[in-house]
PDB file of N, CA and C in Angstrom:
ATOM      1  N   UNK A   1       0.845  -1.169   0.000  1.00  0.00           N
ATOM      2  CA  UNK A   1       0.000   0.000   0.000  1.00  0.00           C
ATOM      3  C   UNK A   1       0.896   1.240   0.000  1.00  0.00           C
ATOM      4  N   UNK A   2       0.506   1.966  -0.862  1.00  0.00           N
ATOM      5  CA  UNK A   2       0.907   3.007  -0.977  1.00  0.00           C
ATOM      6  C   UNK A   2       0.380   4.804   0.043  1.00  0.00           C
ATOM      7  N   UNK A   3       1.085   5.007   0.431  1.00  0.00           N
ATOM      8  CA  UNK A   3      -0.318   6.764   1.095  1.00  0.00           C
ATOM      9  C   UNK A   3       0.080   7.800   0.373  1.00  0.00           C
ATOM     10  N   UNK A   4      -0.728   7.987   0.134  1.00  0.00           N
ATOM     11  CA  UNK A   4      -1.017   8.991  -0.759  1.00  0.00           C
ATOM     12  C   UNK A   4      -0.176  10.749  -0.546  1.00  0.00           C
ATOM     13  N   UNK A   5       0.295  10.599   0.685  1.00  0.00           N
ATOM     14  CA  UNK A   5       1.184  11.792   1.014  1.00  0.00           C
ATOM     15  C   UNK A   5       2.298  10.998   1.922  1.00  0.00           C
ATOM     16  N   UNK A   6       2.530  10.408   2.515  1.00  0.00           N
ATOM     17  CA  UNK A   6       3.741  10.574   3.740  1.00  0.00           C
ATOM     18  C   UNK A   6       4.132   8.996   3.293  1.00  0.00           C
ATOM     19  N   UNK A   7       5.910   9.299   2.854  1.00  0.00           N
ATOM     20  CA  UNK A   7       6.648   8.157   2.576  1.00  0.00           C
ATOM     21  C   UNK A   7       6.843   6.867   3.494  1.00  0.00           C
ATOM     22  N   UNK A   8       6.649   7.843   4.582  1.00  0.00           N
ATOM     23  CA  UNK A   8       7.270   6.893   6.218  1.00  0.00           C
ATOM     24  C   UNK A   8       5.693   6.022   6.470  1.00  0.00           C
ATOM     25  N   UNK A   9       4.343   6.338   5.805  1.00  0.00           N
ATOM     26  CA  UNK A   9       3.655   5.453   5.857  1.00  0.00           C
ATOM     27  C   UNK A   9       3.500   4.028   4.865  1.00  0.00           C
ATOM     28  N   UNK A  10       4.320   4.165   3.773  1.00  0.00           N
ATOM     29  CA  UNK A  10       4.252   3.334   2.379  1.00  0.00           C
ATOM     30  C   UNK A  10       4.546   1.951   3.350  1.00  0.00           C
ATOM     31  N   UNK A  11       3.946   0.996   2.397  1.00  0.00           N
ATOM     32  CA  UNK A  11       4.103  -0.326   2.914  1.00  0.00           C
ATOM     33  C   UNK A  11       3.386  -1.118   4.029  1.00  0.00           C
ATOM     34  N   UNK A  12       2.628   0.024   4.888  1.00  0.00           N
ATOM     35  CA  UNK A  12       1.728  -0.348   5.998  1.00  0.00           C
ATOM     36  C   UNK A  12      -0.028  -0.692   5.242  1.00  0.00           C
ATOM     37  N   UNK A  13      -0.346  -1.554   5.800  1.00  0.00           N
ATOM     38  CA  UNK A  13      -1.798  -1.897   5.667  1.00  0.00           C
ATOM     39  C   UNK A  13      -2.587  -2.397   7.225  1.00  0.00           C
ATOM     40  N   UNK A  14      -3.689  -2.143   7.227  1.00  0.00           N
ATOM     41  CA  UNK A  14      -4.648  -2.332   8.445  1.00  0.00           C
ATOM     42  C   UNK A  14      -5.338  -3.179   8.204  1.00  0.00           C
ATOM     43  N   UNK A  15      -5.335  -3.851   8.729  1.00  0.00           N
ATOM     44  CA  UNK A  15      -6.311  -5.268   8.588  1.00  0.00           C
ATOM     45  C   UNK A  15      -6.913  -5.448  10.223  1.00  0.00           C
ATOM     46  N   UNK A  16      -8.392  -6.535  10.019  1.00  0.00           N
ATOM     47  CA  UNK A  16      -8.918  -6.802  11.178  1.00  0.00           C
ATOM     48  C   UNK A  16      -8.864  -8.328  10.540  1.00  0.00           C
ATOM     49  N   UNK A  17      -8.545  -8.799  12.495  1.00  0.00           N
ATOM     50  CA  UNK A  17      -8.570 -10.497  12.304  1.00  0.00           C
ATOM     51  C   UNK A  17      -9.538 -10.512  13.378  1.00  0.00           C
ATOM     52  N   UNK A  18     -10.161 -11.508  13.234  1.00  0.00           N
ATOM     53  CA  UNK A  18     -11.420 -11.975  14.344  1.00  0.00           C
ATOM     54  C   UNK A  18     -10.273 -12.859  15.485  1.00  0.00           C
ATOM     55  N   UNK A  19      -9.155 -13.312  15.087  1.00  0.00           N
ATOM     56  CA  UNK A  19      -8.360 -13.949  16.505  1.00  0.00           C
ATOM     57  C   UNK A  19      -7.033 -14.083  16.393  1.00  0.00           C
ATOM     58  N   UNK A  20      -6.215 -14.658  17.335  1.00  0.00           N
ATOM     59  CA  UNK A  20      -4.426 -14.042  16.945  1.00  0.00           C
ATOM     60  C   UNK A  20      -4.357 -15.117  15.859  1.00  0.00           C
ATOM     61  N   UNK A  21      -4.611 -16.412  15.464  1.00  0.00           N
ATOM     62  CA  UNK A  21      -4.779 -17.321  14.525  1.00  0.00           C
ATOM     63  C   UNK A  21      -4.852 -16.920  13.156  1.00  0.00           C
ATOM     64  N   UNK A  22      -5.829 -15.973  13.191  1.00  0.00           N
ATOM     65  CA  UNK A  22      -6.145 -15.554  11.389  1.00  0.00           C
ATOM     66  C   UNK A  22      -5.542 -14.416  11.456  1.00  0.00           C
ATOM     67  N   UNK A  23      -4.821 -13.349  12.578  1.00  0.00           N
ATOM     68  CA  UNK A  23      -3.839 -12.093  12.659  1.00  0.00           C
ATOM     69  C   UNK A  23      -2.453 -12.972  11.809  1.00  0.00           C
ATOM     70  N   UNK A  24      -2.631 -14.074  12.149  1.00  0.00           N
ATOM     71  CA  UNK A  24      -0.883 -14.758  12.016  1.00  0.00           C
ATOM     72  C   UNK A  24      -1.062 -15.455  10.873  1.00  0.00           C
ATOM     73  N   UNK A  25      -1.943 -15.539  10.151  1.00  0.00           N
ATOM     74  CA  UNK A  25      -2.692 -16.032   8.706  1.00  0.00           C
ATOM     75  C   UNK A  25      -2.418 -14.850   7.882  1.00  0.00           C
ATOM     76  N   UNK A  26      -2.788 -13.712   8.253  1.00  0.00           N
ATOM     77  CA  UNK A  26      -2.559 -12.948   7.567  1.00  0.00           C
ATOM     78  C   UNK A  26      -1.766 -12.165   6.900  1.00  0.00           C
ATOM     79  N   UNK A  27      -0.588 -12.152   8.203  1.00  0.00           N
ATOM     80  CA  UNK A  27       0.307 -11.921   8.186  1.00  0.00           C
ATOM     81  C   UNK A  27       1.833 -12.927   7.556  1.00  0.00           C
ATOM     82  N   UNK A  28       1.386 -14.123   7.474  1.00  0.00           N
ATOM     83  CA  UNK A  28       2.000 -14.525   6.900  1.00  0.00           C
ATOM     84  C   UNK A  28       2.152 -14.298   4.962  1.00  0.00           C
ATOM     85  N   UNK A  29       0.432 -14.393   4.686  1.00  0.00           N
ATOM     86  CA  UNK A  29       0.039 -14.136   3.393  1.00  0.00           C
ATOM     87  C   UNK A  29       0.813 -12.916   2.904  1.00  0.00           C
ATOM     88  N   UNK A  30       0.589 -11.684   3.508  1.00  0.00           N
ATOM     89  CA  UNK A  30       1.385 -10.426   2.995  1.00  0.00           C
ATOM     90  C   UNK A  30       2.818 -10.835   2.964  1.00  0.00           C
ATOM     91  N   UNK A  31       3.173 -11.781   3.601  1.00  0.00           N
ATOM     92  CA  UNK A  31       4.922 -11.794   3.648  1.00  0.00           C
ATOM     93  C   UNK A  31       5.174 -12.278   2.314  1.00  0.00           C
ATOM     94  N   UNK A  32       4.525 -13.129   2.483  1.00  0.00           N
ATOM     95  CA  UNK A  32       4.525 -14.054   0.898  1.00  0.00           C
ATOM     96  C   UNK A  32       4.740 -13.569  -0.327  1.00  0.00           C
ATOM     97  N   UNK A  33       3.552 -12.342  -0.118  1.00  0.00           N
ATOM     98  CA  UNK A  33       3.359 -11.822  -1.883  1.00  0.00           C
ATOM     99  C   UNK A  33       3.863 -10.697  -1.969  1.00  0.00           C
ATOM    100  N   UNK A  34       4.884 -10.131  -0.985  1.00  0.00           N
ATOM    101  CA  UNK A  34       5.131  -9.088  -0.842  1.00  0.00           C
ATOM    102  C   UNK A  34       6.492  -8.576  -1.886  1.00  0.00           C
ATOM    103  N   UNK A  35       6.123  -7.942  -2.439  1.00  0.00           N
ATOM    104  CA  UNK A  35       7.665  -7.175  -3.759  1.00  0.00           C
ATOM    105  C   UNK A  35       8.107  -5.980  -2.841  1.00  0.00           C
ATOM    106  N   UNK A  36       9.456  -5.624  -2.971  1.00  0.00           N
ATOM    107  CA  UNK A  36      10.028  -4.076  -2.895  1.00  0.00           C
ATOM    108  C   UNK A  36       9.661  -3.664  -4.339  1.00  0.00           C
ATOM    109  N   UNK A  37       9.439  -4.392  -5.124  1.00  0.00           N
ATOM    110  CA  UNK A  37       9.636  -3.577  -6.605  1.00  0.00           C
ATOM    111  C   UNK A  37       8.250  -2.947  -6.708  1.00  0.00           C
ATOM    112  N   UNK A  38       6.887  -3.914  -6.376  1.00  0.00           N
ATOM    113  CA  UNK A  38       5.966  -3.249  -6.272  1.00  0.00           C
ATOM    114  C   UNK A  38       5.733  -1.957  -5.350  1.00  0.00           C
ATOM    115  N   UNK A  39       6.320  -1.816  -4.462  1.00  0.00           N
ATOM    116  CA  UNK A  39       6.559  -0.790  -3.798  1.00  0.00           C
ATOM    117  C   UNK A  39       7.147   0.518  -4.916  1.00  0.00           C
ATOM    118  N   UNK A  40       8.315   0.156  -5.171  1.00  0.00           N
ATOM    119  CA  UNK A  40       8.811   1.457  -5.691  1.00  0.00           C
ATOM    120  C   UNK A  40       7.931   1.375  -7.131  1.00  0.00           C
ATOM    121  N   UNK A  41       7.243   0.774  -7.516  1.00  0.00           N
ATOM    122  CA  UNK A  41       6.553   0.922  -8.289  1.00  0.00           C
ATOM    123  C   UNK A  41       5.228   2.003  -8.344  1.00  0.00           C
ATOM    124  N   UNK A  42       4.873   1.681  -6.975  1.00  0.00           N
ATOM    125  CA  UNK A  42       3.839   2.596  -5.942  1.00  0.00           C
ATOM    126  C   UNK A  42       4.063   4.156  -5.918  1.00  0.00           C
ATOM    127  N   UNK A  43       5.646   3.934  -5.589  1.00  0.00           N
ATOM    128  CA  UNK A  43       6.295   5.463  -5.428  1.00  0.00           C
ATOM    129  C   UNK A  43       6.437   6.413  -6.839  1.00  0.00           C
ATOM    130  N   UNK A  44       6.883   5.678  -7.125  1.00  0.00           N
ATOM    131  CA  UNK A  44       6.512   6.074  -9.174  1.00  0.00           C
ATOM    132  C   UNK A  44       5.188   6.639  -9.808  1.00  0.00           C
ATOM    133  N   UNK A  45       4.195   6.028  -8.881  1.00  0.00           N
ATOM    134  CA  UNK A  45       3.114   6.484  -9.846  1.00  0.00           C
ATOM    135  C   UNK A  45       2.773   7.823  -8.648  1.00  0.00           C
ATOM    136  N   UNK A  46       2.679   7.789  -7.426  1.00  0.00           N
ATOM    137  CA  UNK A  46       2.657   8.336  -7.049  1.00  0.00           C
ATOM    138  C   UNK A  46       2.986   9.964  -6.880  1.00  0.00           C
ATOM    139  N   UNK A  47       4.440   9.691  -7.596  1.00  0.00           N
ATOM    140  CA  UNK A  47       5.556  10.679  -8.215  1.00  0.00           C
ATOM    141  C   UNK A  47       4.939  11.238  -9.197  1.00  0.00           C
ATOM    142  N   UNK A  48       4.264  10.515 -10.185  1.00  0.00           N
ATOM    143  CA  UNK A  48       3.937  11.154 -11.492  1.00  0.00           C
ATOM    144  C   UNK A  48       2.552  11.951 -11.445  1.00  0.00           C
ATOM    145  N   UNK A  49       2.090  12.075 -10.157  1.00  0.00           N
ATOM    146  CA  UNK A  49       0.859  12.956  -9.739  1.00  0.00           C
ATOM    147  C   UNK A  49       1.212  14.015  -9.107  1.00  0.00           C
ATOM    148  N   UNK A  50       2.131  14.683  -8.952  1.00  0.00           N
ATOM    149  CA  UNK A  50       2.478  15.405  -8.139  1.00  0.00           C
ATOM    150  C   UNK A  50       2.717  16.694  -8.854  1.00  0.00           C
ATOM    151  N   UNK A  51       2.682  18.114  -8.302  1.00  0.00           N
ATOM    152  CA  UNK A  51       2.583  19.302  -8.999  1.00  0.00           C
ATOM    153  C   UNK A  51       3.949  19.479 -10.066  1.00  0.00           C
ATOM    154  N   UNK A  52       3.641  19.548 -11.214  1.00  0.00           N
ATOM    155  CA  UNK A  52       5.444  20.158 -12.331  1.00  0.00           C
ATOM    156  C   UNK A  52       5.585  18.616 -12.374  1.00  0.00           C
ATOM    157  N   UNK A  53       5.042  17.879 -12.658  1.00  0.00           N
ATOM    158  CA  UNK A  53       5.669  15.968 -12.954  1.00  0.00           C
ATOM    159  C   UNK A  53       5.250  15.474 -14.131  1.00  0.00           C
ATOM    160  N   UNK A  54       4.113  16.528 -14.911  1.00  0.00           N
ATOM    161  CA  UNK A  54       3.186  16.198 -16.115  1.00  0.00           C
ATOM    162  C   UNK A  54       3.478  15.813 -16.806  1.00  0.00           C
ATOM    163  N   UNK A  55       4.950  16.625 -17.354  1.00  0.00           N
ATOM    164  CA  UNK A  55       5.770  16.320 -18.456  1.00  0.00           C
ATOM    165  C   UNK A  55       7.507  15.977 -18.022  1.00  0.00           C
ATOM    166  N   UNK A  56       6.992  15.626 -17.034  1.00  0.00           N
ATOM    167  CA  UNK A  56       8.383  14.507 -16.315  1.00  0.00           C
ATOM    168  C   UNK A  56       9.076  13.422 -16.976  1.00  0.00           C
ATOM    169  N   UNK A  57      10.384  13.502 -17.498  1.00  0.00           N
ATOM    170  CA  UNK A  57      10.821  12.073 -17.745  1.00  0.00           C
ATOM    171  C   UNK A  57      10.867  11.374 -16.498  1.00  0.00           C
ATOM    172  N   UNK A  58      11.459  10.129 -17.326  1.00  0.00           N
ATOM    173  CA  UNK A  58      11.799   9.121 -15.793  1.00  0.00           C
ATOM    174  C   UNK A  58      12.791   9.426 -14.958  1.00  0.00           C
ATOM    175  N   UNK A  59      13.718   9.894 -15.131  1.00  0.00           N
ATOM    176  CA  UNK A  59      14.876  10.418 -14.556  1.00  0.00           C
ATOM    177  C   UNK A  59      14.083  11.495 -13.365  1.00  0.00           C
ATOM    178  N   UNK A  60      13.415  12.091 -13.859  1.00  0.00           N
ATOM    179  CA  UNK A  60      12.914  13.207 -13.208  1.00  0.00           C
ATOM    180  C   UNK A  60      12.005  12.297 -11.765  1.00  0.00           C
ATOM    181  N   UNK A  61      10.997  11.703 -12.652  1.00  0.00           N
ATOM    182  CA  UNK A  61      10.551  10.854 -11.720  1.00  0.00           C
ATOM    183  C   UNK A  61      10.690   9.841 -10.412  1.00  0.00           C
ATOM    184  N   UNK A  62      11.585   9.439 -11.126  1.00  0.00           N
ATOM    185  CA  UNK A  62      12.609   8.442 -10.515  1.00  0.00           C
ATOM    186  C   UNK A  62      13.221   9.009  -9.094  1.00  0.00           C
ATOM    187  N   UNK A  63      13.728  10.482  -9.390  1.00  0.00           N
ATOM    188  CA  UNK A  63      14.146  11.319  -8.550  1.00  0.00           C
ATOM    189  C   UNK A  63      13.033  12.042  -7.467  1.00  0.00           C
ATOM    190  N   UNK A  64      12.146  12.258  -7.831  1.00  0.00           N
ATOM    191  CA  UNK A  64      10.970  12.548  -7.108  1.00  0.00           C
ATOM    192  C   UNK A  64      10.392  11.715  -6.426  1.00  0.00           C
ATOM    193  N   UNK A  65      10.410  10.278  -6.767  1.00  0.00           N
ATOM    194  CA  UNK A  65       9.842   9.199  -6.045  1.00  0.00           C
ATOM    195  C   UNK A  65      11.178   8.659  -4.990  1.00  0.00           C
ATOM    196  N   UNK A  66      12.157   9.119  -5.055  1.00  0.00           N
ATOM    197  CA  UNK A  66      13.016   8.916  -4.017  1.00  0.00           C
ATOM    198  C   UNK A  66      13.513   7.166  -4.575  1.00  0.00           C
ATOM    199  N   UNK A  67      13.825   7.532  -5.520  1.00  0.00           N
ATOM    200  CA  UNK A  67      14.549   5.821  -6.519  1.00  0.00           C
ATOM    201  C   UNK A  67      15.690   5.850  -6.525  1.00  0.00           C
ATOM    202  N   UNK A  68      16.079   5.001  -6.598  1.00  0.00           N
ATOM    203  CA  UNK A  68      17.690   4.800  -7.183  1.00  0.00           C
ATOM    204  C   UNK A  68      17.908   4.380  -8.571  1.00  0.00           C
ATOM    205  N   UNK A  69      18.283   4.812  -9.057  1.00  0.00           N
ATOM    206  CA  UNK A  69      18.621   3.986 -10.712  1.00  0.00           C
ATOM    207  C   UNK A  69      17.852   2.282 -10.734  1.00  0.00           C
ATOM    208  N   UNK A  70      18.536   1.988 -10.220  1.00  0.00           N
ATOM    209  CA  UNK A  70      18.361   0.214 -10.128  1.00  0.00           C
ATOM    210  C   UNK A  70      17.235   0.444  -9.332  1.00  0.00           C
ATOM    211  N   UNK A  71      16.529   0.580  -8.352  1.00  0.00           N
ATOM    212  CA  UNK A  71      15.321   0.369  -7.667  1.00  0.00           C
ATOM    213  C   UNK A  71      14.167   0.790  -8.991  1.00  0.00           C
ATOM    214  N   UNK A  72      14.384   2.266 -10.000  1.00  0.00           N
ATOM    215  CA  UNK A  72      13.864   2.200 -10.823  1.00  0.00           C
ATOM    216  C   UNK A  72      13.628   0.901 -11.918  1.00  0.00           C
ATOM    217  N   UNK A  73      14.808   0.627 -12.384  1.00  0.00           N
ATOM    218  CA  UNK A  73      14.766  -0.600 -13.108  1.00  0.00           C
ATOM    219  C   UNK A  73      13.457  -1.955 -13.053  1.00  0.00           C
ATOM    220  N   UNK A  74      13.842  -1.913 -11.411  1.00  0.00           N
ATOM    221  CA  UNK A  74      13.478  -3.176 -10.692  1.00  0.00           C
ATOM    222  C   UNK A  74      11.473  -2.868 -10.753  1.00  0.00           C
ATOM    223  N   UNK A  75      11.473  -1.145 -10.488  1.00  0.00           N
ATOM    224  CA  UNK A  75       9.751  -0.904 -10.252  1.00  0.00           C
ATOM    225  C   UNK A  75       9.552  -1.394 -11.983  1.00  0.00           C
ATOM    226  N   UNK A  76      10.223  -0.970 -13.003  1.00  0.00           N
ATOM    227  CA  UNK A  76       9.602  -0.750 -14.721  1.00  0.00           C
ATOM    228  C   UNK A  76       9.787  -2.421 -14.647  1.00  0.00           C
ATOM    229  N   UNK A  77      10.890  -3.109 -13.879  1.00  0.00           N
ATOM    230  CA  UNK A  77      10.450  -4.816 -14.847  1.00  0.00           C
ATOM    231  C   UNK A  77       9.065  -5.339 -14.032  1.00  0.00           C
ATOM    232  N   UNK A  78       9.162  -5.112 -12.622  1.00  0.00           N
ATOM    233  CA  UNK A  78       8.008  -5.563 -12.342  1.00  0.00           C
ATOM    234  C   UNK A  78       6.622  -5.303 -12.910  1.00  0.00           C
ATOM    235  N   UNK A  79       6.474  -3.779 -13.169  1.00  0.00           N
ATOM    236  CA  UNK A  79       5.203  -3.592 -14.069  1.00  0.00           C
ATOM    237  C   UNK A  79       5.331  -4.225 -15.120  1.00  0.00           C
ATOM    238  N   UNK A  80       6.042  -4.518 -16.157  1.00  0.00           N
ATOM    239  CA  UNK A  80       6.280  -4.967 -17.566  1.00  0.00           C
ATOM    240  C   UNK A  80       5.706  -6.726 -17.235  1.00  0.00           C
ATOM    241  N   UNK A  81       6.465  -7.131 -16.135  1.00  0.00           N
ATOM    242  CA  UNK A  81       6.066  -8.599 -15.789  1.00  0.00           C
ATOM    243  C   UNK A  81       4.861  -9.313 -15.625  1.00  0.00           C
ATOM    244  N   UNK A  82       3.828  -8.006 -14.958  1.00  0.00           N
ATOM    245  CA  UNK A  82       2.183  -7.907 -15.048  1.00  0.00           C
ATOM    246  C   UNK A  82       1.495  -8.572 -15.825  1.00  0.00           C
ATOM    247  N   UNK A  83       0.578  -9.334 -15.771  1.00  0.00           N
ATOM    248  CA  UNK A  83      -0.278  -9.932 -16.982  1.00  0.00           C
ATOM    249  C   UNK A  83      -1.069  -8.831 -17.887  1.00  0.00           C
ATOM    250  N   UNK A  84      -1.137  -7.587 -17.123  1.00  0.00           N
ATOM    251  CA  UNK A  84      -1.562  -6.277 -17.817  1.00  0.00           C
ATOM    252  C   UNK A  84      -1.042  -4.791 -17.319  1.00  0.00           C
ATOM    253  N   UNK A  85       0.174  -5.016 -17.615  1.00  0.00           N
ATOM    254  CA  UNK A  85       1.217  -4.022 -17.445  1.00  0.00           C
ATOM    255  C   UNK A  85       0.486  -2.625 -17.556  1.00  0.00           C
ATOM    256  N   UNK A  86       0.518  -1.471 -16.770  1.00  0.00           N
ATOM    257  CA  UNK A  86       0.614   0.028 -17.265  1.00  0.00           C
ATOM    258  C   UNK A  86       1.126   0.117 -18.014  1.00  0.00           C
ATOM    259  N   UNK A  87       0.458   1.311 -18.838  1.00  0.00           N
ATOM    260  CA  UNK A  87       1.451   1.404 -20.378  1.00  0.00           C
ATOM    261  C   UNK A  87       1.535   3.115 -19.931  1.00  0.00           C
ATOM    262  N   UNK A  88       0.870   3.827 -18.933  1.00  0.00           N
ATOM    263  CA  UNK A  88       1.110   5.186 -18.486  1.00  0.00           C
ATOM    264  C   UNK A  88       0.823   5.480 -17.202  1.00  0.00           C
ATOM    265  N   UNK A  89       1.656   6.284 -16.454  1.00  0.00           N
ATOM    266  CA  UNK A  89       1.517   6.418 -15.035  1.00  0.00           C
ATOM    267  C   UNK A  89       0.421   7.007 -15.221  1.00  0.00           C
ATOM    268  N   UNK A  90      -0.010   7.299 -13.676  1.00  0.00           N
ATOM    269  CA  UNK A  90      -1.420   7.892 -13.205  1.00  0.00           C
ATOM    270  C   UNK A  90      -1.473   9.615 -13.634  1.00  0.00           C
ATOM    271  N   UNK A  91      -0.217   9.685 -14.213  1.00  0.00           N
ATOM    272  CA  UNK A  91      -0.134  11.897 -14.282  1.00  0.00           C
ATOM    273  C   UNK A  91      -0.094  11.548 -16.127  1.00  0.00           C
ATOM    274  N   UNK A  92       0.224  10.170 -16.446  1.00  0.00           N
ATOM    275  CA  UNK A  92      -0.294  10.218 -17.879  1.00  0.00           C
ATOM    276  C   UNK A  92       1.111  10.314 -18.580  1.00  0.00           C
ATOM    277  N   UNK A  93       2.043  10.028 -17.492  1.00  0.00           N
ATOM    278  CA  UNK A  93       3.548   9.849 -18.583  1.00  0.00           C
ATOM    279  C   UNK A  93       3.612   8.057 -19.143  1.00  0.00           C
ATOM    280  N   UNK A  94       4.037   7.980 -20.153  1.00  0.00           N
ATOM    281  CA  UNK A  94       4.240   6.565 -20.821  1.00  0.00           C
ATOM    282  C   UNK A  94       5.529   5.980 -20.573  1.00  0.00           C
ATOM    283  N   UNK A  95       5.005   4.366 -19.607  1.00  0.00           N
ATOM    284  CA  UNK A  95       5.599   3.901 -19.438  1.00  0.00           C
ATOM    285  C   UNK A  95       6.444   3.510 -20.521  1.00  0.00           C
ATOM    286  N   UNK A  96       7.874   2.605 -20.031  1.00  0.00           N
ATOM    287  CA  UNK A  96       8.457   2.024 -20.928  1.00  0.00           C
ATOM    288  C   UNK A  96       8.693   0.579 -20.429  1.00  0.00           C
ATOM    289  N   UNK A  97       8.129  -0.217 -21.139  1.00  0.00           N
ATOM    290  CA  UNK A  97       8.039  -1.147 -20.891  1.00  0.00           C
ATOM    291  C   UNK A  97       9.480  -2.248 -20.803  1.00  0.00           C
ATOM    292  N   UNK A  98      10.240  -1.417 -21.253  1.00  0.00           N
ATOM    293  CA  UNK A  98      11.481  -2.153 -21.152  1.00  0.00           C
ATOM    294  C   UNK A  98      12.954  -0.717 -21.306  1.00  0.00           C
ATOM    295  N   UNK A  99      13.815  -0.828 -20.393  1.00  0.00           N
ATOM    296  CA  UNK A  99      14.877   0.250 -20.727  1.00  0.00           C
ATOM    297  C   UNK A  99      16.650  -0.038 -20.633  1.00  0.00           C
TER     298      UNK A  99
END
């Protein structure tokens, strides 16, 4: 999960379990399916909504979403890997599906 303003919240989700049994069910499940790439993937689109990002390259982006070169890499293969990849962030810049 991504929030929509504050970095230091990214990655947190709230869930209710009816007992510590299905808390520890649950918690296992998120461990499981859990990517960093989807994350900085998160931060990316996030990035590309933000005021002056419209006509943002990736570089730009990348930098705004607080990426590293390679953490970038890692967010564009994971989207590309998707059974229905973004082909444009959420501010409407076009992905590249491969770089």
């Amino acid at each position: 999960m991504i929030d929509p303003i504050f970095f230091s919240l990214d990655g947190q989700r709230y869930v209710n379990a009816c007992c510590p049994e299905h808390l520890a069910a649950l918690i296992d499940h998120a461990r499981s399916s859990w990517s960093i790439a989807e994350l900085w993937f998160g931060r990316l689109c996030r990035a590309s909504k933000q005021p002056g990002m419209r006509d943002a390259d990736m570089d730009q982006l990348r930098a705004r979403a607080r990426l590293s070169p390679d953490d970038l890499e890692a967010a564009l293969a994971w989207n590309a890997g998707q059974t229905e990849p973004m082909l444009t962030l959420p501010g409407g810049q076009i992905l590249p599906l491969s770089r």
